[in-house]
Protein backbone atom coordinates (compact mmCIF):
# COMPACT_ATOMS: atom_id res chain seq x y z
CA UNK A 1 -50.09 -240.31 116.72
CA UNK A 2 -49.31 -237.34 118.73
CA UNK A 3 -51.45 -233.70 117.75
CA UNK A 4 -49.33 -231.43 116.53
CA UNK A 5 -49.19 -227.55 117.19
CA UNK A 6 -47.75 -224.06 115.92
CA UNK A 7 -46.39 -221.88 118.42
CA UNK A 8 -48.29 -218.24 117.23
CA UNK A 9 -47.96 -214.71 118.47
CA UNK A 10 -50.60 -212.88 119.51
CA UNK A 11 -50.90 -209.22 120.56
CA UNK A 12 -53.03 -208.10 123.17
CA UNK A 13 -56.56 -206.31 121.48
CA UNK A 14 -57.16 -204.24 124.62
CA UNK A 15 -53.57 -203.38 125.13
CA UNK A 16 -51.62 -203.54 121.75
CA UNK A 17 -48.74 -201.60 122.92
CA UNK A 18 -48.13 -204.86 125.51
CA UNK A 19 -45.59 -207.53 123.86
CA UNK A 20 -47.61 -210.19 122.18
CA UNK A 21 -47.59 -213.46 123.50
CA UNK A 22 -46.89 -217.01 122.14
CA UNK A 23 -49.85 -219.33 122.26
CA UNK A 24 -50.36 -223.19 121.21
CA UNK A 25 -52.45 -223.25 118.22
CA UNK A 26 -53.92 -227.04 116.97
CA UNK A 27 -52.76 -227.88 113.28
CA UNK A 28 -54.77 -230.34 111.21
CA UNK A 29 -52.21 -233.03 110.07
CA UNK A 30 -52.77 -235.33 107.18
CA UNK A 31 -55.18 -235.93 105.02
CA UNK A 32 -59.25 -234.71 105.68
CA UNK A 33 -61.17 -237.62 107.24
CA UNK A 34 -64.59 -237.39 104.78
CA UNK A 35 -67.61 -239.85 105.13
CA UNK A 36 -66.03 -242.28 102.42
CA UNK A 37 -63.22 -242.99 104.92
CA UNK A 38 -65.36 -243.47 107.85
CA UNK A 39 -67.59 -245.73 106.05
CA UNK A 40 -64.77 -248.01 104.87
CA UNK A 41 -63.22 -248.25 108.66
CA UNK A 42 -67.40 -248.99 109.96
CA UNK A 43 -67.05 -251.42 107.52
CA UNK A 44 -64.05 -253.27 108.47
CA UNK A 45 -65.44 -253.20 111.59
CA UNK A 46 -68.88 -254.41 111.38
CA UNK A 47 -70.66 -257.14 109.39
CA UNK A 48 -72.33 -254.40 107.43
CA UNK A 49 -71.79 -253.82 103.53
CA UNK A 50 -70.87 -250.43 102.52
CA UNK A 51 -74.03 -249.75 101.07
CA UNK A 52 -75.59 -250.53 104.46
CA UNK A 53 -73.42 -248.42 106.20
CA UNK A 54 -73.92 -245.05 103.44
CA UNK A 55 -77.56 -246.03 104.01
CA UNK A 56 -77.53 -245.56 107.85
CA UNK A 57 -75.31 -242.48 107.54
CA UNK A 58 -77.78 -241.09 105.26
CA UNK A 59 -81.14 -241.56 106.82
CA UNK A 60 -79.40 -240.73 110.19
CA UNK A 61 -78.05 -236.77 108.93
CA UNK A 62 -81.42 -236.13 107.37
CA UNK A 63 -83.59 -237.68 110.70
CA UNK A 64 -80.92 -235.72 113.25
CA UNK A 65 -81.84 -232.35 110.80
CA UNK A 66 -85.34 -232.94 110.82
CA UNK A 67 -85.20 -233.06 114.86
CA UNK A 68 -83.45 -230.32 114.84
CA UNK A 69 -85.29 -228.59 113.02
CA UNK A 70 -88.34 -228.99 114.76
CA UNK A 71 -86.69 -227.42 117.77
CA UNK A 72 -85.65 -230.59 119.11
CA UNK A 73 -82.16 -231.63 120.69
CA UNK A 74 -80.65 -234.44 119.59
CA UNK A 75 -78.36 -236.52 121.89
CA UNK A 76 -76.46 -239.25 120.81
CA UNK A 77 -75.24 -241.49 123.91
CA UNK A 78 -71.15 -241.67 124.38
CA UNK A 79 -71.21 -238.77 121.98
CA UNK A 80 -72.82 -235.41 122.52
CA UNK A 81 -75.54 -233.21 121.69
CA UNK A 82 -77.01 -231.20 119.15
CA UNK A 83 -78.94 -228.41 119.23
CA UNK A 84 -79.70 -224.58 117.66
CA UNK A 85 -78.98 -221.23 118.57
CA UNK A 86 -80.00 -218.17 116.92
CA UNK A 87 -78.29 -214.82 116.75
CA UNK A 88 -80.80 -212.27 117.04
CA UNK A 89 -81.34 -208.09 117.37
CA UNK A 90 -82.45 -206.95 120.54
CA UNK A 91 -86.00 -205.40 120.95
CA UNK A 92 -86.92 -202.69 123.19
CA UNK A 93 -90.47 -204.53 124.50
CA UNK A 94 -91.82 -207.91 124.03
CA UNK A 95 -94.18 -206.99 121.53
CA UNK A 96 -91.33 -205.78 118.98
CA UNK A 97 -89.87 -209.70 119.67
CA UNK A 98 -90.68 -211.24 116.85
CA UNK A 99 -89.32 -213.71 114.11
CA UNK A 100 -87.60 -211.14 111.96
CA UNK A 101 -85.20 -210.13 115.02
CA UNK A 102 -83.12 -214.10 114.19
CA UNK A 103 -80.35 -213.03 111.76
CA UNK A 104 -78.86 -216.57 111.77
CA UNK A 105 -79.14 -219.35 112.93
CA UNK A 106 -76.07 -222.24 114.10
CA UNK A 107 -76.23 -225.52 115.24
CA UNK A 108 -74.20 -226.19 118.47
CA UNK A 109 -72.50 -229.57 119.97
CA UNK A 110 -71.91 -230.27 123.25
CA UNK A 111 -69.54 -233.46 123.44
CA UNK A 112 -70.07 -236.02 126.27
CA UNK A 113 -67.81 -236.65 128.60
CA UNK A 114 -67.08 -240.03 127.12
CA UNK A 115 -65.65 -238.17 124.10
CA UNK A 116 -63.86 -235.33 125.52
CA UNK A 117 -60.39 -234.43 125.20
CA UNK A 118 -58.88 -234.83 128.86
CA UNK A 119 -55.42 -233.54 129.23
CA UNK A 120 -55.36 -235.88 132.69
CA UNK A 121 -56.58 -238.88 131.47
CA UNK A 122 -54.20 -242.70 132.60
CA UNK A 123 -55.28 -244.51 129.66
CA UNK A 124 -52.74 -244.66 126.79
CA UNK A 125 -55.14 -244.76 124.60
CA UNK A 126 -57.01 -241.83 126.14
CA UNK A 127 -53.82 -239.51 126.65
CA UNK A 128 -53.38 -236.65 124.44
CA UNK A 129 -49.62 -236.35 123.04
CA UNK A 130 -48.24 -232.95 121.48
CA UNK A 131 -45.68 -232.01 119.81
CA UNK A 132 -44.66 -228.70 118.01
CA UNK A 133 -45.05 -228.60 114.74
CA UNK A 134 -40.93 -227.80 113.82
CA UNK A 135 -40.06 -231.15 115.84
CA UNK A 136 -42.82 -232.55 114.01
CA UNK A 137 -41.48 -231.93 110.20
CA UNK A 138 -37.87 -232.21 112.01
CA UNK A 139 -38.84 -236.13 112.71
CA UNK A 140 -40.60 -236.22 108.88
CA UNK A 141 -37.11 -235.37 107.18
CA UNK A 142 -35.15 -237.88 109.78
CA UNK A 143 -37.51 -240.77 107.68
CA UNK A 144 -36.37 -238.74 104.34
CA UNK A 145 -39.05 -236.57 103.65
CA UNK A 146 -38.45 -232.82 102.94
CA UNK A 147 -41.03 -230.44 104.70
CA UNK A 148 -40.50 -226.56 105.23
CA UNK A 149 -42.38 -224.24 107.18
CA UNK A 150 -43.58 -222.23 104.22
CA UNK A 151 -45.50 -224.31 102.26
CA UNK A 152 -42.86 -225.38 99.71
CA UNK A 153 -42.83 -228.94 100.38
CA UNK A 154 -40.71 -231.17 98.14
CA UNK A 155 -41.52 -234.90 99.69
CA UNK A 156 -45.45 -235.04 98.74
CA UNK A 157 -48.90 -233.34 97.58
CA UNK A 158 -49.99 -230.62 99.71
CA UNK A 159 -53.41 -230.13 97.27
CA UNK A 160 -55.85 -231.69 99.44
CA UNK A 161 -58.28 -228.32 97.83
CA UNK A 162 -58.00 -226.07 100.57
CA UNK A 163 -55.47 -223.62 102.23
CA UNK A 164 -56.47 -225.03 106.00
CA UNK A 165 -53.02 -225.07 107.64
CA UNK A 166 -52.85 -228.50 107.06
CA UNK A 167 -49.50 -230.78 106.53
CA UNK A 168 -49.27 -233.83 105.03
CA UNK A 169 -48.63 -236.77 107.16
CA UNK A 170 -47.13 -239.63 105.03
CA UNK A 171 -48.56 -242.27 107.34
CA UNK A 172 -51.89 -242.17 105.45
C-alpha cells in the first residue's frame, strides 16, 4: 500500500507578501489502527490467546509509565525510545529554579533506526511508495467507488468519530 499525500499551500510567515508554496502533506488513509486490531494480528501471529496478549499490552503501558515517570528512559530494542520533556518559564538565578517554573510536561520518542522511514531504502518491503491523494481517489472510482475531495463521499462511511483528514480505504 502506497502513503498517500495532499498537495497544500502554504504562505511564507516571515514574508506573507511572497507566493505561497505547495508542500507534501501525509494523509491518514483507512480506518484507525486501535489496540483491538493489533492484538488480533499478535495473535495470528503468535501462540498466545488474546487474553494473553491484552494482558502483556496492559502490564507493559502501565510498567513503561511508571519508568517514565520516575525519570527513567525507556528503550525498547528495534523500536525507539521514550522519554520526558518539560516546558518550563525561565528564571533569572538558580535559586528562583524551582518546580513551579514546569508548565507541562510531554513524553518524547525517538524511533530506532530499525524502524525509521528511509526514503533510500532497496528492500521492497522497506521502500516507501507515494502517491497524491487525487490519483489516489482517481484509482478508488476506476474499482467503482465514488470519492470527492470535499468530504461528500457516496461509496462508504466516512464516521470513523473524528474530522482527522482521513479517507476511507475499502481494502480494510
Amino acid at each position: 500500500m502506497a502513503i498517500v499525500f495532499k498537495k497544500t499551500l502554504r504562505m511564507n510567515p516571515v514574508q506573507p507578501s511572497e507566493p505561497g508554496k505547495f508542500y507534501p502533506q501525509i494523509v491518514n488513509v483507512g480506518k484507525r489502527v486501535n489496540e483491538e486490531t493489533i492484538i488480533y494480528d499478535m495473535k495470528e501471529k503468535s501462540s498466545l490467546s488474546k487474553g494473553d496478549i491484552e494482558s502483556v499490552i496492559s502490564n507493559f503501558i502501565e510498567s513503561m509509565r511508571s519508568a517514565l515517570f520516575s525519570g527513567h528512559t525507556v528503550s525498547i530494542r528495534h523500536f525507539g525510545s521514550f522519554s520526558l520533556s518539560a516546558k518550563a518559564e525561565g528564571a533569572a538565578t538558580e535559586d528562583e529554579c524551582t518546580s513551579s517554573k514546569i508548565k507541562s510536561v510531554n513524553i518524547n520518542f525517538r524511533p530506532a533506526p530499525y524502524i525509521r522511514p528511509s526514503l533510500t531504502a532497496t528492500r521492497g518491503g522497506e521502500k516507501l511508495e507515494f502517491v497524491d491523494l487525487v490519483s489516489y481517489l482517481k484509482g478508488l472510482s476506476m474499482n467503482g467507488l465514488s470519492f470527492s475531495l470535499d468530504g461528500n463521499n457516496s461509496g462508504g462511511n466516512n464516521d470513523d468519530g473524528g474530522d482527522d483528514g482521513e479517507v476511507i480505504d475499502p481494502g480494510f
